[in-house]
PDB file of N, CA and C in Angstrom:
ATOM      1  N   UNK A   1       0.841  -1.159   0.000  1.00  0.00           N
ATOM      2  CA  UNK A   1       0.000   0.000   0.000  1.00  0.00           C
ATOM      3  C   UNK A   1       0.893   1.231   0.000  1.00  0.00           C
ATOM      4  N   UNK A   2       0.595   1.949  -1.074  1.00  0.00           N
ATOM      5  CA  UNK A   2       1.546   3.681  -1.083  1.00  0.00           C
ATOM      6  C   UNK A   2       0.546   4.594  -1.071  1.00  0.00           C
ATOM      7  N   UNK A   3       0.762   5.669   0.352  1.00  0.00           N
ATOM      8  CA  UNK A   3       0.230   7.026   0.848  1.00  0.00           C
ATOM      9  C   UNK A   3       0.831   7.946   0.376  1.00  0.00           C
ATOM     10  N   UNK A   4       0.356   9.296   0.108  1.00  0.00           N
ATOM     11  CA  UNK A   4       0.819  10.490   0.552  1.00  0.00           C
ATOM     12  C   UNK A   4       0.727  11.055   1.441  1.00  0.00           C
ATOM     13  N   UNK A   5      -0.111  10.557   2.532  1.00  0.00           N
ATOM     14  CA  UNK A   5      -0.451  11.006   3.737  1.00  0.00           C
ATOM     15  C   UNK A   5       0.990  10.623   4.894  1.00  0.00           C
ATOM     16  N   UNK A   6       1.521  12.106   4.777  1.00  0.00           N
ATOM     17  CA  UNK A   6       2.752  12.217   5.661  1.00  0.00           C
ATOM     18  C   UNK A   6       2.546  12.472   7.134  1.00  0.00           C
ATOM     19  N   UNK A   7       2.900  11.726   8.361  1.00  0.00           N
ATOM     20  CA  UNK A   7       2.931  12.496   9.516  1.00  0.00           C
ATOM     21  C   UNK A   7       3.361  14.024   9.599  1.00  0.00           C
ATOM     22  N   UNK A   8       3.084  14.546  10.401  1.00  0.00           N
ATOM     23  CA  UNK A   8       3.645  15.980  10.948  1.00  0.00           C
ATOM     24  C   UNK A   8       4.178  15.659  12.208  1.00  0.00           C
ATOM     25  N   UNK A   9       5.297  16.886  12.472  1.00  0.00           N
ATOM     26  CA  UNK A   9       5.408  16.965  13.725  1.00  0.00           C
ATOM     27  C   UNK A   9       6.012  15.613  14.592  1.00  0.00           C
ATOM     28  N   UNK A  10       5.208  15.773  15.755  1.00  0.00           N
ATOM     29  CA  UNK A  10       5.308  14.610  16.586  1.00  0.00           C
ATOM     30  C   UNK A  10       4.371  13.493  16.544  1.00  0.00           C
ATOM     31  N   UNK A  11       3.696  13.759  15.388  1.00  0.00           N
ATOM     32  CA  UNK A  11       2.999  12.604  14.995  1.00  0.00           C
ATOM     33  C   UNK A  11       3.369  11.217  14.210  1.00  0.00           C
ATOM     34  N   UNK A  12       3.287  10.314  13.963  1.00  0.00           N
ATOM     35  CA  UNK A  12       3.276   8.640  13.593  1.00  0.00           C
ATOM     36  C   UNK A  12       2.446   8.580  12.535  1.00  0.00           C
ATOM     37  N   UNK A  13       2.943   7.840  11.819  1.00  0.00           N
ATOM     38  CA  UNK A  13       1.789   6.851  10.830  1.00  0.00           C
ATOM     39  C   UNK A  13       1.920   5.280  11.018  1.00  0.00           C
ATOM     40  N   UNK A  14       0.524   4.602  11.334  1.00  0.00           N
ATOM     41  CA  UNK A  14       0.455   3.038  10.834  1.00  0.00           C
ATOM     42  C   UNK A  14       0.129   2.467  10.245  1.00  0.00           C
ATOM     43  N   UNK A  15       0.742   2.290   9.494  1.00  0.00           N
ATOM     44  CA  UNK A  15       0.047   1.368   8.170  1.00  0.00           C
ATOM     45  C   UNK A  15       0.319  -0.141   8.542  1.00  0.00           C
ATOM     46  N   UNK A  16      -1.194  -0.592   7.882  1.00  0.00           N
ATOM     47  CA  UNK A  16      -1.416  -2.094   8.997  1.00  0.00           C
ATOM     48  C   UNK A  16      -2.588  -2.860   7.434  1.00  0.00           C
ATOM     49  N   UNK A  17      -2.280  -3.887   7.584  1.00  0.00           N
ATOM     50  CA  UNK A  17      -2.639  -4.816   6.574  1.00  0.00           C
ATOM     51  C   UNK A  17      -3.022  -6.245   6.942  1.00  0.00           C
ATOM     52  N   UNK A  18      -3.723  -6.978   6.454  1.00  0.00           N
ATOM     53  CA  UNK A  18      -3.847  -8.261   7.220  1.00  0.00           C
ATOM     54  C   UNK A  18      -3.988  -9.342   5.783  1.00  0.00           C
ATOM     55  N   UNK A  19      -3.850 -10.623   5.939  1.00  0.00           N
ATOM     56  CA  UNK A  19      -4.000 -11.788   5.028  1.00  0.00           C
ATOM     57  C   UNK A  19      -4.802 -12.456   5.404  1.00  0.00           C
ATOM     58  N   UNK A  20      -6.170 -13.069   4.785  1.00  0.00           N
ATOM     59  CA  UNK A  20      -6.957 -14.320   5.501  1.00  0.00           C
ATOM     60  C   UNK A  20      -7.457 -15.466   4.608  1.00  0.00           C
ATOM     61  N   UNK A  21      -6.760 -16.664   5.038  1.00  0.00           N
ATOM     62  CA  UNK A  21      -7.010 -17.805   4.015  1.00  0.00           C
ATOM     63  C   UNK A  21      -7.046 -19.283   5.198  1.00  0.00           C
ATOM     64  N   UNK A  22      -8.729 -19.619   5.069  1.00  0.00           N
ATOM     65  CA  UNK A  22      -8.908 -20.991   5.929  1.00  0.00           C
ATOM     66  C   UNK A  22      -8.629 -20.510   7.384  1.00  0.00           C
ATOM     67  N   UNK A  23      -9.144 -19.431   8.231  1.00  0.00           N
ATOM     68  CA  UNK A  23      -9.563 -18.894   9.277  1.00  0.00           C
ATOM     69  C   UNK A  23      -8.268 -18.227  10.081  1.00  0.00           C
ATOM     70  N   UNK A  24      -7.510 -18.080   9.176  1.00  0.00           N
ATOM     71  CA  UNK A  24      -5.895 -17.833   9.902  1.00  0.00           C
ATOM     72  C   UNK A  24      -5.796 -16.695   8.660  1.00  0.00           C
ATOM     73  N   UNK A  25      -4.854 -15.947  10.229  1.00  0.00           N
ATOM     74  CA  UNK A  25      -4.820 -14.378   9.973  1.00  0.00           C
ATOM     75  C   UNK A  25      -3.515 -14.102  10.229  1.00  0.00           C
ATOM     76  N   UNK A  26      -2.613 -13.391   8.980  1.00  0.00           N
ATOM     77  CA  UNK A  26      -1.435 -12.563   9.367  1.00  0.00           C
ATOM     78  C   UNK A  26      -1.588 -11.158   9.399  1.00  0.00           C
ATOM     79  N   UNK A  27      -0.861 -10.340  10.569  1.00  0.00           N
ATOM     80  CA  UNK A  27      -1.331  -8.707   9.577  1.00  0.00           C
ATOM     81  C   UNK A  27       0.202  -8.243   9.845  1.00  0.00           C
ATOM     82  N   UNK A  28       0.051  -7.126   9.958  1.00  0.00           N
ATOM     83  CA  UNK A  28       1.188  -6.394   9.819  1.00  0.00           C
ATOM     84  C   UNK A  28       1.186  -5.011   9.922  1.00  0.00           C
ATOM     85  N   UNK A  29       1.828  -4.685  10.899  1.00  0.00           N
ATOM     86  CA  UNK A  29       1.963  -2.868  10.890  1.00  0.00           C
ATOM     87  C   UNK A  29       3.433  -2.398  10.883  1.00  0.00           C
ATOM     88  N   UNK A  30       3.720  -1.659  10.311  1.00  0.00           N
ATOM     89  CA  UNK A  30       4.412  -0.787  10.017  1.00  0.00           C
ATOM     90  C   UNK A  30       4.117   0.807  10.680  1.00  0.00           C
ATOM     91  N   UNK A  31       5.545   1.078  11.389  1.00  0.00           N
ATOM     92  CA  UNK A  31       4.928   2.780  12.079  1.00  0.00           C
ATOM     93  C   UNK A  31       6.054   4.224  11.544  1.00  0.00           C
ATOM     94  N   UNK A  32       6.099   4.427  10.992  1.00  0.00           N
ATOM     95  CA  UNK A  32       6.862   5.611  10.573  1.00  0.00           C
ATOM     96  C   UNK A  32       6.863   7.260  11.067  1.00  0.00           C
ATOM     97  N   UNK A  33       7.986   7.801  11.567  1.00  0.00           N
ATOM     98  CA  UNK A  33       7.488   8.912  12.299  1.00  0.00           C
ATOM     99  C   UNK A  33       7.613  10.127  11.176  1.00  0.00           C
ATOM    100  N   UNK A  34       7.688  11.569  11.642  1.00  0.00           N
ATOM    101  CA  UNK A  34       7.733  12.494  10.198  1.00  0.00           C
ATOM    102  C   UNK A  34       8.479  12.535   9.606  1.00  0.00           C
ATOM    103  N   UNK A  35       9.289  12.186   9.645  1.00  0.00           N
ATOM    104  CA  UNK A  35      11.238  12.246   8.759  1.00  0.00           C
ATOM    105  C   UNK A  35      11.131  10.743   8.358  1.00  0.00           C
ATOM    106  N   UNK A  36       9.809   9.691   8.468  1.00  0.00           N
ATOM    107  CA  UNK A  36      10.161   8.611   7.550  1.00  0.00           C
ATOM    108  C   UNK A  36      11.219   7.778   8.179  1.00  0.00           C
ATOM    109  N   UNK A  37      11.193   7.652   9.187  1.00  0.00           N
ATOM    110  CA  UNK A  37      12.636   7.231   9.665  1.00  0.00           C
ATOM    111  C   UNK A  37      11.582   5.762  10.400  1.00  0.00           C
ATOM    112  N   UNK A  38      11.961   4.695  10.394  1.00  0.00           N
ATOM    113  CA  UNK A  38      11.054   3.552  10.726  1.00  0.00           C
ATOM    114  C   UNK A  38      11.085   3.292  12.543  1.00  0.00           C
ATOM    115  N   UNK A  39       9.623   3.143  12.752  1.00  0.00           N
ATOM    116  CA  UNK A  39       9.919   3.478  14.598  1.00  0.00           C
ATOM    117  C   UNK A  39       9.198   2.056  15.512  1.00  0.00           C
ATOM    118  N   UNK A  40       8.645   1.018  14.264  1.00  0.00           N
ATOM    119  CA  UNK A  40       8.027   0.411  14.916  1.00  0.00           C
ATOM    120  C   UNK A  40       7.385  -0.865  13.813  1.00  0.00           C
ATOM    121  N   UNK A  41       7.866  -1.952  14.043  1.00  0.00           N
ATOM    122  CA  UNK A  41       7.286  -3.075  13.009  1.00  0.00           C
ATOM    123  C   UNK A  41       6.583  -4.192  13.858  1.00  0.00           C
ATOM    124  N   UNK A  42       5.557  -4.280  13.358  1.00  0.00           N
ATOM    125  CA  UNK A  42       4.920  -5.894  14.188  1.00  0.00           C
ATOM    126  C   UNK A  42       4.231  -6.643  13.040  1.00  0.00           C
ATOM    127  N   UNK A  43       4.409  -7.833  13.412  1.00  0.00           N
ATOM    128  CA  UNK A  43       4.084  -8.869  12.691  1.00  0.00           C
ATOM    129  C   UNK A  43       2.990  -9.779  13.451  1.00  0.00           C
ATOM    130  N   UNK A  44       2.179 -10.638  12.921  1.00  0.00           N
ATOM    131  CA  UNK A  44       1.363 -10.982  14.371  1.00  0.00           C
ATOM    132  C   UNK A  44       0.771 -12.442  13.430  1.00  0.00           C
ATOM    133  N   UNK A  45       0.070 -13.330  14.157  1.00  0.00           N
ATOM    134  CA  UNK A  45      -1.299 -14.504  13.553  1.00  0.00           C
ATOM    135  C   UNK A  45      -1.816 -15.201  14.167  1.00  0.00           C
ATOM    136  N   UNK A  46      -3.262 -15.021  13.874  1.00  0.00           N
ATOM    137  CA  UNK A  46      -4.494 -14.949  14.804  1.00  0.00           C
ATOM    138  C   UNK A  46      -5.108 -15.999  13.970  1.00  0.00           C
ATOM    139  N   UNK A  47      -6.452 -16.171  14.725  1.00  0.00           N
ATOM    140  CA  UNK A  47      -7.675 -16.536  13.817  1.00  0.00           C
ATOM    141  C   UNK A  47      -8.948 -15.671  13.929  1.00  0.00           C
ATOM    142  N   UNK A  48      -9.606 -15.901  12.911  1.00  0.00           N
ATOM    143  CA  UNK A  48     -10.619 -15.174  12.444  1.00  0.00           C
ATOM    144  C   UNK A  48     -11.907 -15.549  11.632  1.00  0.00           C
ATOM    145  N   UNK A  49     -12.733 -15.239  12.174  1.00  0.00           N
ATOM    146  CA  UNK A  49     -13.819 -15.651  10.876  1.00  0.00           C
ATOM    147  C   UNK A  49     -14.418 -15.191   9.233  1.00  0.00           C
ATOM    148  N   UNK A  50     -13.488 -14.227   8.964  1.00  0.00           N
ATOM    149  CA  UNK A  50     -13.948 -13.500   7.283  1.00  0.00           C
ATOM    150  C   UNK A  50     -12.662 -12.545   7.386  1.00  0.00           C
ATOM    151  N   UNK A  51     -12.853 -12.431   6.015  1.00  0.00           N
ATOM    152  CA  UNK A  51     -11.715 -11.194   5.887  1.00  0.00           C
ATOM    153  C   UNK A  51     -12.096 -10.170   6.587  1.00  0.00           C
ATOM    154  N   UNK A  52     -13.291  -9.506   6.962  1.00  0.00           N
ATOM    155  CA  UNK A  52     -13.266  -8.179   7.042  1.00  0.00           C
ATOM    156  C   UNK A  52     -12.954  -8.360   9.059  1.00  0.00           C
ATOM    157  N   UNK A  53     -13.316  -9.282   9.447  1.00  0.00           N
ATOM    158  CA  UNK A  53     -12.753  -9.744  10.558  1.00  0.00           C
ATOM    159  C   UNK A  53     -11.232  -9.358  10.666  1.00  0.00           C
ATOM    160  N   UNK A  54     -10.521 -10.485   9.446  1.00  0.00           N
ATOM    161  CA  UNK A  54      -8.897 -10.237   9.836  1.00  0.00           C
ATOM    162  C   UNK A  54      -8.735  -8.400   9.629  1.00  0.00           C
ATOM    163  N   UNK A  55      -9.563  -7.688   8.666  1.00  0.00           N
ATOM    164  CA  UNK A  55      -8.610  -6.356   9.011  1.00  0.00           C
ATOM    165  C   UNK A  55      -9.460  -5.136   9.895  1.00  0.00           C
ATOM    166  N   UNK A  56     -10.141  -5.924  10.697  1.00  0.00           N
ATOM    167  CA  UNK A  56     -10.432  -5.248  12.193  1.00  0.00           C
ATOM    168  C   UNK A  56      -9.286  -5.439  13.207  1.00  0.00           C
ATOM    169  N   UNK A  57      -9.070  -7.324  12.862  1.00  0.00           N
ATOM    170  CA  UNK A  57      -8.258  -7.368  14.034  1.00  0.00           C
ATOM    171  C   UNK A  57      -6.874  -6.828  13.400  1.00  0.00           C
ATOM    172  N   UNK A  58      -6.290  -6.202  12.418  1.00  0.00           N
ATOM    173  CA  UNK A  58      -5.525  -5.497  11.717  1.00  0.00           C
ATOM    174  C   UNK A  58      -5.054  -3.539  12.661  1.00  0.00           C
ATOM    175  N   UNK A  59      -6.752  -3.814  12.447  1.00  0.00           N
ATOM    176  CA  UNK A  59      -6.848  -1.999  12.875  1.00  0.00           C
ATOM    177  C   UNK A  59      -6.692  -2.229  13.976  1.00  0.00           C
ATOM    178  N   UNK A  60      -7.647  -2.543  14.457  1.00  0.00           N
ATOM    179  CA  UNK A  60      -7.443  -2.931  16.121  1.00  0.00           C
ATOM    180  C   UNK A  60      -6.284  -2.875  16.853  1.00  0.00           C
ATOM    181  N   UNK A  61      -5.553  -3.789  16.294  1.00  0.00           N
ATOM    182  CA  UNK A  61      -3.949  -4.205  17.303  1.00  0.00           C
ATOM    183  C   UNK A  61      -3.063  -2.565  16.789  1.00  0.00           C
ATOM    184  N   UNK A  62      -3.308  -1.850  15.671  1.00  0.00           N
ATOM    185  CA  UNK A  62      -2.199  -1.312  15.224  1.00  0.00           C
ATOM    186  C   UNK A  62      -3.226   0.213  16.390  1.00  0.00           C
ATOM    187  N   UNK A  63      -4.395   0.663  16.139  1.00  0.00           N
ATOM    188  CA  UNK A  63      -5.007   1.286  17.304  1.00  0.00           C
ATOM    189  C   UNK A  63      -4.712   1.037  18.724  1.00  0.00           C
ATOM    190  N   UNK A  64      -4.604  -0.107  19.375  1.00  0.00           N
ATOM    191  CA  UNK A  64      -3.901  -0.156  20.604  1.00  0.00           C
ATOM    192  C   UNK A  64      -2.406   0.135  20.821  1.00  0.00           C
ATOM    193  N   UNK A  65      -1.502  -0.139  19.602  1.00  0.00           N
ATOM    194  CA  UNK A  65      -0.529  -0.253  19.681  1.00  0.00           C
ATOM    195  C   UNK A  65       0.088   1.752  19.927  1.00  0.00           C
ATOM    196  N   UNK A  66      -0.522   2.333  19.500  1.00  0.00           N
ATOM    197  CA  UNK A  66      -0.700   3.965  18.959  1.00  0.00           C
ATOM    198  C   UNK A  66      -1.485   3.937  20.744  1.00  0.00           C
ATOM    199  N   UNK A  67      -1.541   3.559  20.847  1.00  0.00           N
ATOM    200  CA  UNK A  67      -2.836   3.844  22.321  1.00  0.00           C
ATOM    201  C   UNK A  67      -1.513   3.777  23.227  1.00  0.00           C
ATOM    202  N   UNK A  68      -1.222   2.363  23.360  1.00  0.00           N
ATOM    203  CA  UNK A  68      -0.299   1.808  24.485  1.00  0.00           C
ATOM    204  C   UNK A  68       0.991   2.835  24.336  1.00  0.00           C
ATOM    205  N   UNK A  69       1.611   3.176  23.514  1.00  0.00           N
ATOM    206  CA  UNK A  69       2.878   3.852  23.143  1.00  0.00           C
ATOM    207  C   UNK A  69       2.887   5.058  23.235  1.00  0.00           C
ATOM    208  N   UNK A  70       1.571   5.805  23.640  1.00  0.00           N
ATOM    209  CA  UNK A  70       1.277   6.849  24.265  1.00  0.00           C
ATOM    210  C   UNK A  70       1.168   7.869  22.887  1.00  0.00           C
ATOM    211  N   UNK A  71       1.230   7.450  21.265  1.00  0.00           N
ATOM    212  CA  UNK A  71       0.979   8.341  20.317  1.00  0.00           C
ATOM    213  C   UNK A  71      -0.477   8.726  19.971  1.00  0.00           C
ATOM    214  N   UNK A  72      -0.450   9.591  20.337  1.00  0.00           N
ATOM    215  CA  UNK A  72      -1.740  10.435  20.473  1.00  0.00           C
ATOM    216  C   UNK A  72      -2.138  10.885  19.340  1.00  0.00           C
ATOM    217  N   UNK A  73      -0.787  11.819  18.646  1.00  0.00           N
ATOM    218  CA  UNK A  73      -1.462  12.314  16.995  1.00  0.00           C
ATOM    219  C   UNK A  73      -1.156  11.265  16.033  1.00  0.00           C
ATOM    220  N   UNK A  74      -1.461   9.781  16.528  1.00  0.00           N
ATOM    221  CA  UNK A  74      -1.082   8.882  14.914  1.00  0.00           C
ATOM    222  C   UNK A  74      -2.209   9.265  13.976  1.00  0.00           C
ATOM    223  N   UNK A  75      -1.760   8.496  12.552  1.00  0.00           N
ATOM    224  CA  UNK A  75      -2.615   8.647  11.941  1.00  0.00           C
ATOM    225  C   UNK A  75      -2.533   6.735  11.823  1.00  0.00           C
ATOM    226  N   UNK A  76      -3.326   6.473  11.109  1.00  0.00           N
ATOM    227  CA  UNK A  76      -3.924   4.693  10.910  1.00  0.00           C
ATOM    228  C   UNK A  76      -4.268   4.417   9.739  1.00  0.00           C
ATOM    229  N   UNK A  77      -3.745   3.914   8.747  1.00  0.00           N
ATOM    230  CA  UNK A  77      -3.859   4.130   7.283  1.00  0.00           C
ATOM    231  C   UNK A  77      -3.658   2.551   7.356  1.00  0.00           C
ATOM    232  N   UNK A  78      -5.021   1.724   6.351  1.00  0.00           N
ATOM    233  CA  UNK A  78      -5.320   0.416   5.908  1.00  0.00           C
ATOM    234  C   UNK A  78      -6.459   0.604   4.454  1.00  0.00           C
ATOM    235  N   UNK A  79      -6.465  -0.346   3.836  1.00  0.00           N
ATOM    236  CA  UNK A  79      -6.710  -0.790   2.413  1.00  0.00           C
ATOM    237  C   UNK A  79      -8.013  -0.879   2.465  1.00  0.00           C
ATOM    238  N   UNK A  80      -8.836  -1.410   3.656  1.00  0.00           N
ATOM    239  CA  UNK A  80     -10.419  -1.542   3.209  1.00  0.00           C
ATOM    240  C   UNK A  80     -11.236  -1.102   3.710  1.00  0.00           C
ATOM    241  N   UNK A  81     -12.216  -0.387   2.750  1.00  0.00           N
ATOM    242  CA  UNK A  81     -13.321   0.173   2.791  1.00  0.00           C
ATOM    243  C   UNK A  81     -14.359   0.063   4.247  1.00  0.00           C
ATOM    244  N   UNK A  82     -14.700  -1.416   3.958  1.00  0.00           N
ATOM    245  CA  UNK A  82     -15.314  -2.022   4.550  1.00  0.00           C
ATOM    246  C   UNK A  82     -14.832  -1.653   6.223  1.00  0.00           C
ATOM    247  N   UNK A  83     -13.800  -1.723   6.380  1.00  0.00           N
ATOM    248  CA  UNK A  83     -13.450  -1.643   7.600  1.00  0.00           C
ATOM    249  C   UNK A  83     -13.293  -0.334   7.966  1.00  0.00           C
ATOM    250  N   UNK A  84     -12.972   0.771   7.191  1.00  0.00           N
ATOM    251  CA  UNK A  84     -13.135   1.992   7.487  1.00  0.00           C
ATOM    252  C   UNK A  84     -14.597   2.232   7.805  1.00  0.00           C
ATOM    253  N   UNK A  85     -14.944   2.044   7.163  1.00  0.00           N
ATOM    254  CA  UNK A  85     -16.461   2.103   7.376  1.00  0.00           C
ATOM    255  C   UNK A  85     -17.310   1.677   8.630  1.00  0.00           C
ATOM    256  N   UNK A  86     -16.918   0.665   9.033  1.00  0.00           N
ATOM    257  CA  UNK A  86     -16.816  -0.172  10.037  1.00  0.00           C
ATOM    258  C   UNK A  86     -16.674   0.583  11.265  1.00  0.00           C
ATOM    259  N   UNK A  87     -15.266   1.455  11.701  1.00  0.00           N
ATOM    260  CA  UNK A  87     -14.554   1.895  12.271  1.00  0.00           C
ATOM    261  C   UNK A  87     -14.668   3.362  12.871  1.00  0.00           C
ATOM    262  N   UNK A  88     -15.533   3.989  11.751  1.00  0.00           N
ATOM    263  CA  UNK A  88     -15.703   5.123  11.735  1.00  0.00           C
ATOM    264  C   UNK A  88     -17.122   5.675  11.858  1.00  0.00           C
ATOM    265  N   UNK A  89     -17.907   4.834  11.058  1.00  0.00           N
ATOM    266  CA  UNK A  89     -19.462   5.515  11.562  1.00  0.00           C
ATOM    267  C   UNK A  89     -20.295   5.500  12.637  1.00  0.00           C
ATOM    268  N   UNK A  90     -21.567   5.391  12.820  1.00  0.00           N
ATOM    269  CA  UNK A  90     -21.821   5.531  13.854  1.00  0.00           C
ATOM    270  C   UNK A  90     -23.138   4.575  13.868  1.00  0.00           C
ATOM    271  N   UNK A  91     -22.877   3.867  12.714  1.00  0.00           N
ATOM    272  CA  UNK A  91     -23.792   2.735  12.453  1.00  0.00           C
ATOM    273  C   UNK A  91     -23.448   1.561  13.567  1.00  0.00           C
ATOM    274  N   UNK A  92     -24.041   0.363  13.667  1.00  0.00           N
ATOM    275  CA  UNK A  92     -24.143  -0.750  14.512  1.00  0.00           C
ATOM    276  C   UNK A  92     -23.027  -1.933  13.515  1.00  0.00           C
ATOM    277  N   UNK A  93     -21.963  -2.179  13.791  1.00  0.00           N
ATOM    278  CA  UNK A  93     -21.258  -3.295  13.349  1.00  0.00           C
ATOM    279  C   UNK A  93     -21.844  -4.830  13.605  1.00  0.00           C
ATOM    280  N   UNK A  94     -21.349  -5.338  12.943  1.00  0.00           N
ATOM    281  CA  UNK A  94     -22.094  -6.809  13.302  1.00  0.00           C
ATOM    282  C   UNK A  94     -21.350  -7.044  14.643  1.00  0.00           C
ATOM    283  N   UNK A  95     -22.447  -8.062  15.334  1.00  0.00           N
ATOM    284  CA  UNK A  95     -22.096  -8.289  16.500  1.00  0.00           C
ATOM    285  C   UNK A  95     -20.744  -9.061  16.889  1.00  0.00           C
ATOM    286  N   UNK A  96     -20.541 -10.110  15.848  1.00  0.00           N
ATOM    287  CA  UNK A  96     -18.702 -10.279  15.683  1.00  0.00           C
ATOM    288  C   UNK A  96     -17.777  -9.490  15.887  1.00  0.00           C
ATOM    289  N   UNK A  97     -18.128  -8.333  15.120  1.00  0.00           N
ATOM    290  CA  UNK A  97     -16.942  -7.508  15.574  1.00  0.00           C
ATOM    291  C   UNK A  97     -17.282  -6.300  16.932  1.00  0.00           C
ATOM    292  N   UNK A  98     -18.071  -6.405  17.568  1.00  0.00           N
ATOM    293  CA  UNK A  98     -18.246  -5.090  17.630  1.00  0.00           C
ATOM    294  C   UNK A  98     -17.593  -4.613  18.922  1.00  0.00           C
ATOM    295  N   UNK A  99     -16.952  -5.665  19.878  1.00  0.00           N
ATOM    296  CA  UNK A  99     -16.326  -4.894  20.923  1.00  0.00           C
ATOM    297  C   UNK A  99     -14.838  -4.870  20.046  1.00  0.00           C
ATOM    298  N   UNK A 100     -14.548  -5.213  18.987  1.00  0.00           N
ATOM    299  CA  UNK A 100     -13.134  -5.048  18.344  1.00  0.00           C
ATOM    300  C   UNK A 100     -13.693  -3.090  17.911  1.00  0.00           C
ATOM    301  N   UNK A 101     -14.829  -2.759  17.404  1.00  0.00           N
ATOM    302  CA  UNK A 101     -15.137  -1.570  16.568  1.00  0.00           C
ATOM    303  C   UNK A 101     -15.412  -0.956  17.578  1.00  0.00           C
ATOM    304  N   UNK A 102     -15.533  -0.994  18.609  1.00  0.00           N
ATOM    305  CA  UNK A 102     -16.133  -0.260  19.673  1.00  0.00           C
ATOM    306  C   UNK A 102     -14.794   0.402  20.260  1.00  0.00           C
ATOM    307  N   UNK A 103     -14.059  -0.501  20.795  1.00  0.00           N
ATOM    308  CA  UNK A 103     -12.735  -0.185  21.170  1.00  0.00           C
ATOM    309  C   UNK A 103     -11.957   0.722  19.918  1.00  0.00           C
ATOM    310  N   UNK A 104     -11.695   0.644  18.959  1.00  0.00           N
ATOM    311  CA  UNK A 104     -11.138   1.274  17.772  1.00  0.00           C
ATOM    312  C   UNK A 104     -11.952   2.537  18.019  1.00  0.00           C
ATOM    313  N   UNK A 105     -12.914   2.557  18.258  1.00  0.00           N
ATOM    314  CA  UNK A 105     -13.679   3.902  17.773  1.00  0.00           C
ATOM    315  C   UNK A 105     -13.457   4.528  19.574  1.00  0.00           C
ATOM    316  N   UNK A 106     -13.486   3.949  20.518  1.00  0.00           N
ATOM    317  CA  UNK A 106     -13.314   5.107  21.608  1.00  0.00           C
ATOM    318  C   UNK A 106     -11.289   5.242  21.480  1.00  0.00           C
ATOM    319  N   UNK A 107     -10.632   4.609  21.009  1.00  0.00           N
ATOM    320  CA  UNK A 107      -9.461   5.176  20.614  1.00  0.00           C
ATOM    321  C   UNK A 107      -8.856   6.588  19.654  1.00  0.00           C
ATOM    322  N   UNK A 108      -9.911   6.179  18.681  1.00  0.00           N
ATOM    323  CA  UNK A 108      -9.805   7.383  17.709  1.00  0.00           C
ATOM    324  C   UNK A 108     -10.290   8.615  18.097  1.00  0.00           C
ATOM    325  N   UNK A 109     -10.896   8.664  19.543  1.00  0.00           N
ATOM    326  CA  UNK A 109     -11.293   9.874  20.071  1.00  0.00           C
ATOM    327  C   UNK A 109     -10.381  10.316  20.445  1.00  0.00           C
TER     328      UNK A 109
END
């Protein structure tokens, strides 16, 4: 995945991605601070029930990870729709995910 969306400042970017084939999940984040200089890699594999599952639990871990590390102005940059969507409105997620979307969304506050 290629952004133009640059951190500022004392801010972070995570870019976080996930794979799902036969209920097993890899993802991956990547954290870059404003000078591009690399500050943070995780690799991870889970299980899951659907893709849009694996890139909750994608957002999710890379949202805690920005939580736990005390970066406040990250930004969170991932590939699907679906999960933005997910993540961000103020609609009802399916009940599978929804203490994963619930948590993501009182983070992004």
């Amino acid at each position: 995945m290629f952004s133009f969306v640059v951190p500022h400042g004392c801010s972070v970017k995570l870019n976080c991605d996930a794979a799902f084939k036969d209920s097993n999940v890899t993802f991956g984040i990547v954290v870059r601070d404003s000078t591009g200089c690399l500050r943070y890699v995780l690799g991870n594999r889970c299980h899951a029930i659907s893709p849009i599952h694996a890139e909750i639990i994608a957002v999710h871990s890379a949202c805690y990870l920005a939580y736990n590390c005390g970066w406040l102005n990250a930004i969170v940059e991932f590939d699907s729709q679906v999960a933005i969507s997910l993540s961000f409105l103020e609609s009802l997620p399916p009940w599978s995910l929804a203490a994963l979307v619930d948590d993501i969304r009182l983070w992004a506050k």
